[in-house]
Protein backbone atom coordinates (compact mmCIF):
# COMPACT_ATOMS: atom_id res chain seq x y z
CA UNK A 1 44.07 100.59 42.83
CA UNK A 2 47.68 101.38 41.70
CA UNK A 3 49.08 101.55 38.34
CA UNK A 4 51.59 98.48 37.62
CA UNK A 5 54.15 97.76 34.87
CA UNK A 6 54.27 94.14 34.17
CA UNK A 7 57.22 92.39 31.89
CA UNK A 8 58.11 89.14 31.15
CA UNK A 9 61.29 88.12 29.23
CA UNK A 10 60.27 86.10 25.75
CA UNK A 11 62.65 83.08 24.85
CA UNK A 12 64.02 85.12 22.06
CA UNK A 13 65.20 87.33 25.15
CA UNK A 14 62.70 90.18 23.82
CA UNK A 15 61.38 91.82 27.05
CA UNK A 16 57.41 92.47 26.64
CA UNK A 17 55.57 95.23 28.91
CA UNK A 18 52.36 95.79 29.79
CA UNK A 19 50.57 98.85 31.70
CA UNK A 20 47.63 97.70 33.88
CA UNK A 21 45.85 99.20 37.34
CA UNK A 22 45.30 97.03 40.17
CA UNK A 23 44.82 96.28 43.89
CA UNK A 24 47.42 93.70 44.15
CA UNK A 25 50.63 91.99 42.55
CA UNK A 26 48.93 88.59 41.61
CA UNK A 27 45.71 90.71 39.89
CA UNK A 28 48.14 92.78 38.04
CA UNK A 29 49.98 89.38 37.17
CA UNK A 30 46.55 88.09 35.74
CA UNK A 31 45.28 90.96 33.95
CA UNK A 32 48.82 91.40 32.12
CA UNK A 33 48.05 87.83 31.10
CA UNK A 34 44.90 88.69 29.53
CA UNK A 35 46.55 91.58 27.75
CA UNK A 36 49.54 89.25 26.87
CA UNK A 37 47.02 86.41 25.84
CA UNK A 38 45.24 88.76 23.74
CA UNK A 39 48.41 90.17 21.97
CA UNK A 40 49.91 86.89 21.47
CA UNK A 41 50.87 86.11 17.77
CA UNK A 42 53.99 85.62 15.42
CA UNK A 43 55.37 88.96 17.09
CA UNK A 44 54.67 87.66 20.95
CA UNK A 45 54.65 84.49 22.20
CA UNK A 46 52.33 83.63 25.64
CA UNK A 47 54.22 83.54 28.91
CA UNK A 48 54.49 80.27 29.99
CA UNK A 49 53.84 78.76 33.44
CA UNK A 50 57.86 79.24 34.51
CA UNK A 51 58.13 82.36 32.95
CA UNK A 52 58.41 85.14 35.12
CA UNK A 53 56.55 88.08 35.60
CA UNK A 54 58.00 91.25 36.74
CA UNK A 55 55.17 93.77 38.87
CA UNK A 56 56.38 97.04 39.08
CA UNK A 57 53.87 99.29 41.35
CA UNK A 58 53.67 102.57 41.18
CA UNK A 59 51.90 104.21 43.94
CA UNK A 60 49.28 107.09 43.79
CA UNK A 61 52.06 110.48 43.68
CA UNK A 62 52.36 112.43 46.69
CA UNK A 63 52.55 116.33 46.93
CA UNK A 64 53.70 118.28 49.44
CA UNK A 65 53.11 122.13 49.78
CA UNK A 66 55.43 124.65 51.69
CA UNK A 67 56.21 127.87 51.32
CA UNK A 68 59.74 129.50 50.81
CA UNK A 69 59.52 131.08 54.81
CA UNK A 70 59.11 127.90 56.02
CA UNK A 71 61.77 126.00 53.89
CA UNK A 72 63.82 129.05 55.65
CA UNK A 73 63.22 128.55 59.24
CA UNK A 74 63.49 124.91 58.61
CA UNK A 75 66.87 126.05 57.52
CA UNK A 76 67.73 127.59 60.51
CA UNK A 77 66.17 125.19 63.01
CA UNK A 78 68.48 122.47 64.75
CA UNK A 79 67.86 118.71 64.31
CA UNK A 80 70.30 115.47 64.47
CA UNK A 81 73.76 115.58 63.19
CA UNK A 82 72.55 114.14 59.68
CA UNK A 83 69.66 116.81 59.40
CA UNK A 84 72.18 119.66 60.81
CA UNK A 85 75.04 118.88 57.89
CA UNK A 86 71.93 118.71 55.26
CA UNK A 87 70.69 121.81 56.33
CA UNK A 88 74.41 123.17 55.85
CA UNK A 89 75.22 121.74 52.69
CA UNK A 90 71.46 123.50 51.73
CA UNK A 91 72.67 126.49 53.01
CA UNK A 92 75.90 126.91 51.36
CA UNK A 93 74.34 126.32 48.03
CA UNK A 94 71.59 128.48 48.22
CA UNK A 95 74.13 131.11 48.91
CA UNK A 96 77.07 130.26 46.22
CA UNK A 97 73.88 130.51 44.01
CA UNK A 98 73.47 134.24 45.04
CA UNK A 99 77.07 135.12 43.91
């Protein structure tokens, strides 16, 4: 289950958003509808059936662990021409930083 941002436009162009969790685009479409439904008065009006509903996922966060030696002898390693000029452009930061 994912967290998802649903919005929908109004036809007062007021953009209304709605926080829900969900396995999948069309459930998070359908519960924002009950919330949306359920909000509904003067301030709101109900999505219609050609309105459209913006699903924005966002995924479970990833972390990463690794320690300062490593980021260091990654550093120093070799890898493509993109990784290599990275590494550089790393490099020569880390040291203008220790001037």
């Amino acid at each position: 289950m994912a967290k998802c941002v649903v919005s929908f436009v109004d036809p007062s162009q007021i953009k209304h958003t709605v926080t829900v969790y969900a396995s999948g685009v069309y459930e998070a479409a359908g519960l924002a509808l009950v919330a949306f439904g359920s909000q509904a008065n003067e301030w709101m009006s109900q999505p219609g059936a050609g309105t459209t509903l913006e699903v924005e996922v966002h995924s479970a966060p990833v972390t990463h662990a690794v320690t300062v030696e490593r980021v260091t002898a990654w550093l120093s390693s070799s890898g493509s021409p993109s990784e290599v000029a990275t590494k550089h452009r790393i490099r020569k930061t880390l040291e203008n930083q220790k001037k």
